[in-house]
C-alpha atoms as a PDB file:
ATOM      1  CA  UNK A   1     -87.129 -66.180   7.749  1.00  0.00           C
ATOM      2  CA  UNK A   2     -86.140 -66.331   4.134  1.00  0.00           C
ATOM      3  CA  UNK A   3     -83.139 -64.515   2.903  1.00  0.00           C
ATOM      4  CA  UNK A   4     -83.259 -62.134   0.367  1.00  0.00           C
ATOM      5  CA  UNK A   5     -81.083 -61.637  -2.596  1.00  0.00           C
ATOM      6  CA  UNK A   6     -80.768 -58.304  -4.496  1.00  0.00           C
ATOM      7  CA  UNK A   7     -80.390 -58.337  -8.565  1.00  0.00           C
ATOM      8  CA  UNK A   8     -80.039 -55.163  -9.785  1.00  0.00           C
ATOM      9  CA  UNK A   9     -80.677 -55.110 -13.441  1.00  0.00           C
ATOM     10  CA  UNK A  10     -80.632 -52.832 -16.206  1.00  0.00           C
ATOM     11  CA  UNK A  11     -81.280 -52.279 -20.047  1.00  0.00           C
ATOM     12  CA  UNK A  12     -78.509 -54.665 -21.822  1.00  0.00           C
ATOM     13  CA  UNK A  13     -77.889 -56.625 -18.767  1.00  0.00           C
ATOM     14  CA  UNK A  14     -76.893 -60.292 -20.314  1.00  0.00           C
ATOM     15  CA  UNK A  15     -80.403 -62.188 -20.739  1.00  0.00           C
ATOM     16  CA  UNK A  16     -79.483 -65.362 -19.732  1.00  0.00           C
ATOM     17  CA  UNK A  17     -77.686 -64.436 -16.372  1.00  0.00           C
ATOM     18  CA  UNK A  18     -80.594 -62.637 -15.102  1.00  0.00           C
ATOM     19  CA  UNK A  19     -82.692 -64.975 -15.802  1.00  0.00           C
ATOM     20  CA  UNK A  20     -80.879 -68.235 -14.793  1.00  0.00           C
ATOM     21  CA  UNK A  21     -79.745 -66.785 -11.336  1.00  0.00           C
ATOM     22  CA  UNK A  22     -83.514 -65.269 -10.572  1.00  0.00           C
ATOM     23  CA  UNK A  23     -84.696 -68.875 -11.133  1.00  0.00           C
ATOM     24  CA  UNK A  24     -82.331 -70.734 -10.011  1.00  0.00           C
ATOM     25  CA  UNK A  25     -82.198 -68.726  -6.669  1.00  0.00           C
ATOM     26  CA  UNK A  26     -85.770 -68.789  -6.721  1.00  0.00           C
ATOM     27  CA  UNK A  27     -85.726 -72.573  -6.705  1.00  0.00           C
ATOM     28  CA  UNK A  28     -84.117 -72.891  -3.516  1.00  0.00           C
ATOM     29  CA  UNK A  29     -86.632 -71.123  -1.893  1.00  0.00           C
ATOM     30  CA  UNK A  30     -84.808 -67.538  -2.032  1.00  0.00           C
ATOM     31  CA  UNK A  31     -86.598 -64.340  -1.852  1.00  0.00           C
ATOM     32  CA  UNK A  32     -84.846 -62.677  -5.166  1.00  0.00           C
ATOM     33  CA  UNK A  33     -86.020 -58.895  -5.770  1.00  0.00           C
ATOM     34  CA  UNK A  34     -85.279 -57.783  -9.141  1.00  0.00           C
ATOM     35  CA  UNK A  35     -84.840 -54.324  -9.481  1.00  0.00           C
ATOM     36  CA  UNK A  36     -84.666 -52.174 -12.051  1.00  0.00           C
ATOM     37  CA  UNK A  37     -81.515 -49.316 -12.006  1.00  0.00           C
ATOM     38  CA  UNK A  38     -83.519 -47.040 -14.240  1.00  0.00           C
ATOM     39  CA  UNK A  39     -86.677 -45.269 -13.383  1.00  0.00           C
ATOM     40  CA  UNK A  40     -88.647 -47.930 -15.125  1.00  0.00           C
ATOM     41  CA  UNK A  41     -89.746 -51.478 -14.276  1.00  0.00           C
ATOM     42  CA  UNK A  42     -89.745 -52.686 -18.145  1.00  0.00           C
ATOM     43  CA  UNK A  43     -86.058 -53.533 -19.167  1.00  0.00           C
ATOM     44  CA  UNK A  44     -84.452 -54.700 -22.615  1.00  0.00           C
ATOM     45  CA  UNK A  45     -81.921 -56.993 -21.908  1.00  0.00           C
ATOM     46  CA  UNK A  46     -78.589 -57.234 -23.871  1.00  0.00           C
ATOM     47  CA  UNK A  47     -80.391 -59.837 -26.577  1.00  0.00           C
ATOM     48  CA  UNK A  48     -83.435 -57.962 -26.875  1.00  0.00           C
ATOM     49  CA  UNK A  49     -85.318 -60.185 -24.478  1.00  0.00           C
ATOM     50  CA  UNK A  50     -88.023 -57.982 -22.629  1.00  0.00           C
ATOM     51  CA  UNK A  51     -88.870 -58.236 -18.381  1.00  0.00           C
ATOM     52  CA  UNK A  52     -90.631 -56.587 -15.654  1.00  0.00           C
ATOM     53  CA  UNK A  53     -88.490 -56.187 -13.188  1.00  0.00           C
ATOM     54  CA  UNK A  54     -90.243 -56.441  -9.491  1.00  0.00           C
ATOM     55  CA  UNK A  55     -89.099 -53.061  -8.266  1.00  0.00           C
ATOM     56  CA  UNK A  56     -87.029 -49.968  -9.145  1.00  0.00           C
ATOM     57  CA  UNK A  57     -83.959 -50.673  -7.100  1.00  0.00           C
ATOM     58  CA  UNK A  58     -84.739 -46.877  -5.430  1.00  0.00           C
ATOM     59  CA  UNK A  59     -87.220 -48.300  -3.727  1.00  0.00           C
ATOM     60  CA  UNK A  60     -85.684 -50.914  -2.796  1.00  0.00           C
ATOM     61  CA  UNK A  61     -82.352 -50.690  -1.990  1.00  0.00           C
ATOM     62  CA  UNK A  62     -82.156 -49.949   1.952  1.00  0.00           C
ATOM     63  CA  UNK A  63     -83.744 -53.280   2.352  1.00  0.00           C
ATOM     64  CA  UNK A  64     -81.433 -55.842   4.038  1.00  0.00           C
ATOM     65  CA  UNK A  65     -80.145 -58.872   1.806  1.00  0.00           C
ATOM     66  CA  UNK A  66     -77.575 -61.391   2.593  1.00  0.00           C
ATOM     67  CA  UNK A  67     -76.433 -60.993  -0.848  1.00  0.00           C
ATOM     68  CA  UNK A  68     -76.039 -58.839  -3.470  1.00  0.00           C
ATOM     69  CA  UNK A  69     -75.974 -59.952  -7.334  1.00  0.00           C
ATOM     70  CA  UNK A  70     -74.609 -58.596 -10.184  1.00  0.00           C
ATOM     71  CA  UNK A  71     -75.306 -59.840 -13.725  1.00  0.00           C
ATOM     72  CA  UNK A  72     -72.949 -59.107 -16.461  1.00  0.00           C
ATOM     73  CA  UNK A  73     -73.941 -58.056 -20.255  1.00  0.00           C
ATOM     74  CA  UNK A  74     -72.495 -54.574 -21.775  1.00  0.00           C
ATOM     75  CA  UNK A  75     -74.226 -52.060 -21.198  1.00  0.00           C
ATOM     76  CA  UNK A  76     -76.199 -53.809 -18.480  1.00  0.00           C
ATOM     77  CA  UNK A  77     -72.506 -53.730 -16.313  1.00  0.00           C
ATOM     78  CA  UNK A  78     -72.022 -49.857 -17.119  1.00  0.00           C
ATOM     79  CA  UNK A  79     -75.479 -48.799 -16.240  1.00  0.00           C
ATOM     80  CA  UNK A  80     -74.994 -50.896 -13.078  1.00  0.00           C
ATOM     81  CA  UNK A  81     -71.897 -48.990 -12.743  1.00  0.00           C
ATOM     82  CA  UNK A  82     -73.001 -45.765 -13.312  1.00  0.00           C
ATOM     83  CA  UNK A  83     -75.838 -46.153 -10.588  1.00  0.00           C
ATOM     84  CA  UNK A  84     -75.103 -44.539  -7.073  1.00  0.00           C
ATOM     85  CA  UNK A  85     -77.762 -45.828  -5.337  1.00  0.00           C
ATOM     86  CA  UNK A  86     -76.134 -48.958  -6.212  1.00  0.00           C
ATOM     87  CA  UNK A  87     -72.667 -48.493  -5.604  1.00  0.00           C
ATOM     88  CA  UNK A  88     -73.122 -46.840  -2.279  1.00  0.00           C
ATOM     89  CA  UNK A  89     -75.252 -49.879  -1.156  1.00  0.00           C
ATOM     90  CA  UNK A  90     -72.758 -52.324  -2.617  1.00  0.00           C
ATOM     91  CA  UNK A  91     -69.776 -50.577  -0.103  1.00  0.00           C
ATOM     92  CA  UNK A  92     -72.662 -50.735   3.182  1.00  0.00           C
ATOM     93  CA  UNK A  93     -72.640 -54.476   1.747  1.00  0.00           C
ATOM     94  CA  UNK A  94     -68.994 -54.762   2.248  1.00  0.00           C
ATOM     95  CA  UNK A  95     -68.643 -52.820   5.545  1.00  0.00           C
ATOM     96  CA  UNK A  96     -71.475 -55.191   6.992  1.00  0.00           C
ATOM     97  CA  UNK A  97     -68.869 -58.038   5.887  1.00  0.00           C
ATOM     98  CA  UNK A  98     -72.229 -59.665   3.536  1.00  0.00           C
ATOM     99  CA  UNK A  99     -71.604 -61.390   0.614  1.00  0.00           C
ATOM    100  CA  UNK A 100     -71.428 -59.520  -2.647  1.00  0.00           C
ATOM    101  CA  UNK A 101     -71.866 -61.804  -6.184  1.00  0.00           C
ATOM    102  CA  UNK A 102     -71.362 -60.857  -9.751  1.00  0.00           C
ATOM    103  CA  UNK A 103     -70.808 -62.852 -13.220  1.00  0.00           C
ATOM    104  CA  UNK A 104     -69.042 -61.759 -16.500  1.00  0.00           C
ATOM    105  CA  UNK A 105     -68.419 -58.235 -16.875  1.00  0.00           C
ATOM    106  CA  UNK A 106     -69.277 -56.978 -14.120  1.00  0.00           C
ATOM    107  CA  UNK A 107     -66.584 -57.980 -11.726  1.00  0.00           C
ATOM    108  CA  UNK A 108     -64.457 -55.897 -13.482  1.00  0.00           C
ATOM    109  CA  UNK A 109     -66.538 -52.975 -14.484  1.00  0.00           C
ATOM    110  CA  UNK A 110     -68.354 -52.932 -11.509  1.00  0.00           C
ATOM    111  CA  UNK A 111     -66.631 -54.120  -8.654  1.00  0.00           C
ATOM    112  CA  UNK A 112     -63.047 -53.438  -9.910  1.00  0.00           C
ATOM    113  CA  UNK A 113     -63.791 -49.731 -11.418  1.00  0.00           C
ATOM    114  CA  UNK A 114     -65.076 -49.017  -7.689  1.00  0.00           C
ATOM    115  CA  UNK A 115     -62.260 -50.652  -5.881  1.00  0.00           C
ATOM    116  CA  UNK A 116     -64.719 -52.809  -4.147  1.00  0.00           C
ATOM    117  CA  UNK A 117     -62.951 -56.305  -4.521  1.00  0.00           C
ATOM    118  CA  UNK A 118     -59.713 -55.739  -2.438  1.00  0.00           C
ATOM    119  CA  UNK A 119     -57.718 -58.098  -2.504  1.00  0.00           C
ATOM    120  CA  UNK A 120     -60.065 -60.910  -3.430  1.00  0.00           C
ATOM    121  CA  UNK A 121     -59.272 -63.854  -5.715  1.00  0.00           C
ATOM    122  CA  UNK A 122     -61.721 -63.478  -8.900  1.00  0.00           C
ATOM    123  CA  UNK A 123     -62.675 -64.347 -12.568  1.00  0.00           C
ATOM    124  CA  UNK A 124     -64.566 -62.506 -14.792  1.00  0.00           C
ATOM    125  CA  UNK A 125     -65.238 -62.564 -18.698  1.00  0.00           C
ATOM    126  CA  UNK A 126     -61.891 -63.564 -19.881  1.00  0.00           C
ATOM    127  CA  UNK A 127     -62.173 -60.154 -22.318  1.00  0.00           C
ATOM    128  CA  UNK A 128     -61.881 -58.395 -19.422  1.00  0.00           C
ATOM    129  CA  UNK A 129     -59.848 -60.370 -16.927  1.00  0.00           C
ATOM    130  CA  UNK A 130     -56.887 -57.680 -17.820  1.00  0.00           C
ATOM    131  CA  UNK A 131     -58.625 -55.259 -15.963  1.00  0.00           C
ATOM    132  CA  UNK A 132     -58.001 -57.435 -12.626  1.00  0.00           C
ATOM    133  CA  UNK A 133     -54.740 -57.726 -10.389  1.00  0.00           C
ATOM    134  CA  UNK A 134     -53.247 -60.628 -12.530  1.00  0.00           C
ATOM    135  CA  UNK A 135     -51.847 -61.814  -9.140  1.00  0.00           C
ATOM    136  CA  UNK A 136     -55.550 -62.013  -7.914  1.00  0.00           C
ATOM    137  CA  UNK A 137     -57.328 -62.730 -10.901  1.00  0.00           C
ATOM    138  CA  UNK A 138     -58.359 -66.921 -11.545  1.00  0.00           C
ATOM    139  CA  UNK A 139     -58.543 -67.107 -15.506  1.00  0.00           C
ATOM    140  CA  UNK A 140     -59.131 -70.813 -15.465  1.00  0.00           C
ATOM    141  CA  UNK A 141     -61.726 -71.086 -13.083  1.00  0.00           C
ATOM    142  CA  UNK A 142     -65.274 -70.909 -14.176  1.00  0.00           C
ATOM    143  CA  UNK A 143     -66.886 -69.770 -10.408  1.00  0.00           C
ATOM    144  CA  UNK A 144     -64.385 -68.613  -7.568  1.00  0.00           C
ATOM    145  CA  UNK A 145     -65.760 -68.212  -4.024  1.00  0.00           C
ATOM    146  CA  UNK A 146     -63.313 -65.619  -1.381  1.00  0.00           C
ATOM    147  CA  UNK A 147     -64.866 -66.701   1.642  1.00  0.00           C
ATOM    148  CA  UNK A 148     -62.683 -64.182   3.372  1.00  0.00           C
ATOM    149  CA  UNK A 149     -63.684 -61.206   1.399  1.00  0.00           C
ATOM    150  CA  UNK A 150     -67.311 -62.975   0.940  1.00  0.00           C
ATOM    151  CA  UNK A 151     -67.470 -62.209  -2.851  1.00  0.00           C
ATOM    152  CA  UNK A 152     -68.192 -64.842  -5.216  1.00  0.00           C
ATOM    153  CA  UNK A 153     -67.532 -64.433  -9.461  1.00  0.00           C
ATOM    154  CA  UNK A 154     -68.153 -66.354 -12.566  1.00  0.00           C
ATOM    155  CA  UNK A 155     -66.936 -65.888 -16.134  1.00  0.00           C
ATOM    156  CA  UNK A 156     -69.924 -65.568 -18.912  1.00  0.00           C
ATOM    157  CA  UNK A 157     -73.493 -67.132 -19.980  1.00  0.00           C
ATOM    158  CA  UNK A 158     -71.649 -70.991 -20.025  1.00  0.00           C
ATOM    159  CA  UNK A 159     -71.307 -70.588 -16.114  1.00  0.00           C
ATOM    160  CA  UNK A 160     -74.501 -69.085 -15.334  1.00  0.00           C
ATOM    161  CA  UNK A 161     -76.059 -72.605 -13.776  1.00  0.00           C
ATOM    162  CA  UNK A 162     -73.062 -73.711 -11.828  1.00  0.00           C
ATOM    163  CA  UNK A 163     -72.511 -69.665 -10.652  1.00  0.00           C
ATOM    164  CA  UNK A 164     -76.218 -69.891  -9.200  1.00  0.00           C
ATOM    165  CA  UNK A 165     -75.550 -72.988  -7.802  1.00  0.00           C
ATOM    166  CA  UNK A 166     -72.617 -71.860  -5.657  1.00  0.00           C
ATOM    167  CA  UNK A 167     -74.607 -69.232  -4.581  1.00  0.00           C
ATOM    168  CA  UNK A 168     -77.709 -71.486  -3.096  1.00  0.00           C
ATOM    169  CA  UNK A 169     -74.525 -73.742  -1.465  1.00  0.00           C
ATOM    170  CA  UNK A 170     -73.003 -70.430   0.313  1.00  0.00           C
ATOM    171  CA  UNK A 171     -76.229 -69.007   1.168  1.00  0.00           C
ATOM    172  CA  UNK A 172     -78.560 -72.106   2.330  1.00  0.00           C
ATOM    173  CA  UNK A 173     -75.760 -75.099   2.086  1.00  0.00           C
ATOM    174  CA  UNK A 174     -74.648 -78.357  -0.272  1.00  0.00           C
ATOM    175  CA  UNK A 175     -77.883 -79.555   1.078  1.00  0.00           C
ATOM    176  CA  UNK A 176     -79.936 -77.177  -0.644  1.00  0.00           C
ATOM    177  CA  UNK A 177     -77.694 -76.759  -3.603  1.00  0.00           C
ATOM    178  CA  UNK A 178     -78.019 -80.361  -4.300  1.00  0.00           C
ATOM    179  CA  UNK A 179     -81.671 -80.753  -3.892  1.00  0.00           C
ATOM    180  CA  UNK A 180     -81.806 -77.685  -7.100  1.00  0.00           C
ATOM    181  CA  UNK A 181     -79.597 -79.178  -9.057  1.00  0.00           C
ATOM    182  CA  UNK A 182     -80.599 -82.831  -9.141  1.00  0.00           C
ATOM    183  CA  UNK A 183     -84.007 -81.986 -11.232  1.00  0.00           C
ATOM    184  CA  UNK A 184     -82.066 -79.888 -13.587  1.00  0.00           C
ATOM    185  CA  UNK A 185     -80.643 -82.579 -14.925  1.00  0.00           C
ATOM    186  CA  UNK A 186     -76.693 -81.081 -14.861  1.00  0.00           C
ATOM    187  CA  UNK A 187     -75.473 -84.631 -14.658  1.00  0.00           C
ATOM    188  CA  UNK A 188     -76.581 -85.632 -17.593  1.00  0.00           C
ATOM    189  CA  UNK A 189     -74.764 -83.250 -19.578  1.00  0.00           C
ATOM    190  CA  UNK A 190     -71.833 -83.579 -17.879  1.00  0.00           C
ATOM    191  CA  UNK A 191     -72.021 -87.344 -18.437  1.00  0.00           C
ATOM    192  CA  UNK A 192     -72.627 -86.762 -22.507  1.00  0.00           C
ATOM    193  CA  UNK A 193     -69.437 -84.015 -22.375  1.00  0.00           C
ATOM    194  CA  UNK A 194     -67.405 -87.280 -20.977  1.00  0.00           C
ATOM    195  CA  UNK A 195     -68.759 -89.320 -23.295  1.00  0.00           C
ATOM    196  CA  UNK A 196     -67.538 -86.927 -26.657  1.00  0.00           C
ATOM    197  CA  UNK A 197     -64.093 -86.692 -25.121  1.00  0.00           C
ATOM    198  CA  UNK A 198     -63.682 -90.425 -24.703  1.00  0.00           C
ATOM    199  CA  UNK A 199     -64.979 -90.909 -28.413  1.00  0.00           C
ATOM    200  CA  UNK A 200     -62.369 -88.380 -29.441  1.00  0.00           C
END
C-alpha cells in the first residue's frame, strides 16, 4: 500500500518548499495530500505564487500518514501554528512514535512553540535557530534526521531538494531516494560548485 504524507499548507507558506517537497515526494511514488489550514482550497503562498490545495486539512486530518510535513515561510509557519486541528494531530503523530518533518521556520515556530521536539537534535532557518535549545540545535547542518525522536528538519529554500530527499530515503529507502535524485540532475551542480572553488 502506498504511504501517505500530510502537507499542511497555508496562505504565505514559502513557495518553493511546498512545492519542491509535494513533487519531489510525489516522484517516489508517495501519496502527498496537500491540505489547506484555512477553510479554503485556493492558497497564496509567501511569494505570491497561487495553488489548489487537494483538501482542507479538516477533512483530512484523522487520516493515517507515516509522516507529517511542515513547510516553512512567515506567515505560512504561524497560520500552521495557530491551527488546532493541526497541532493536536501533530502530538497523536508523536504519541504513535511516526515521523514528524518540517523545513525553515517552522521547526521553531511550530514544533518548538508547542514543545513538540523534546529533546531532538534540529536546524531550522538560521534567523530563528535562537529560539532552539542551543545544546540541541545543529546550525551547520543543512538537513538533520533524530531517528530516535523520528523528526527530521532543514534550514530554508537552498535545502528544499536535499530535505525531500532525506525524506523519500527514511520513508521508502537509499534505494528509492537514489532512483529520484539521479534524473534531477543534483550531481551536476554539485560537480560545477567543485569546480568554482577549485578555480578560486
Amino acid at each position: 500500500m502506498t504511504q501517505k504524507v500530510l502537507l499542511p499548507v497555508a496562505n504565505g507558506s514559502e513557495d518553493m518548499e511546498v512545492v519542491i517537497i509535494a513533487d519531489v515526494l510525489r516522484r517516489a511514488g508517495l501519496d502527498v495530500v496537500i491540505a489547506s489550514v484555512t477553510d479554503s482550497l485556493q492558497l497564496t503562498l509567501a511569494r505570491g505564487i497561487k495553488m489548489t490545495a487537494d483538501a482542507l486539512l479538516v477533512d483530512v486530518v484523522d487520516h493515517d500518514y507515516a509522516m507529517i510535513v511542515l513547510p516553512g515561510g512567515i506567515p505560512g509557519s504561524e497560520a500552521l501554528r495557530d491551527c488546532p486541528e493541526l497541532i493536536t494531530r501533530l502530538r497523536q503523530q508523536r504519541d504513535r512514535e511516526l515521523w514528524i518533518a518540517a523545513i525553515c521556520a517552522a521547526p521553531a515556530v511550530v514544533l518548538q512553540h508547542h514543545d513538540l521536539l523534546g529533546d531532538a537534535y534540529v536546524t531550522c532557518y538560521p534567523s530563528f535557530q535562537p529560539q532552539l535549545e542551543p545544546e540541541l540545535c545543529m546550525a551547520e547542518e543543512a538537513v538533520v534526521v533524530d531517528e530516535h525522536n523520528q523528526i527530521i528538519t532543514s534550514q530554508a529554500p537552498g535545502t528544499a531538494m536535499r530535505f525531500a530527499l532525506t525524506l523519500i530515503d527514511v520513508l521508502l529507502g537509499e534505494n528509492a531516494a537514489d532512483e529520484v535524485e539521479g534524473p534531477l540532475c543534483m550531481l551536476l551542480e554539485q560537480l560545477d560548485d567543485e569546480e568554482l572553488e577549485s578555480e578560486q
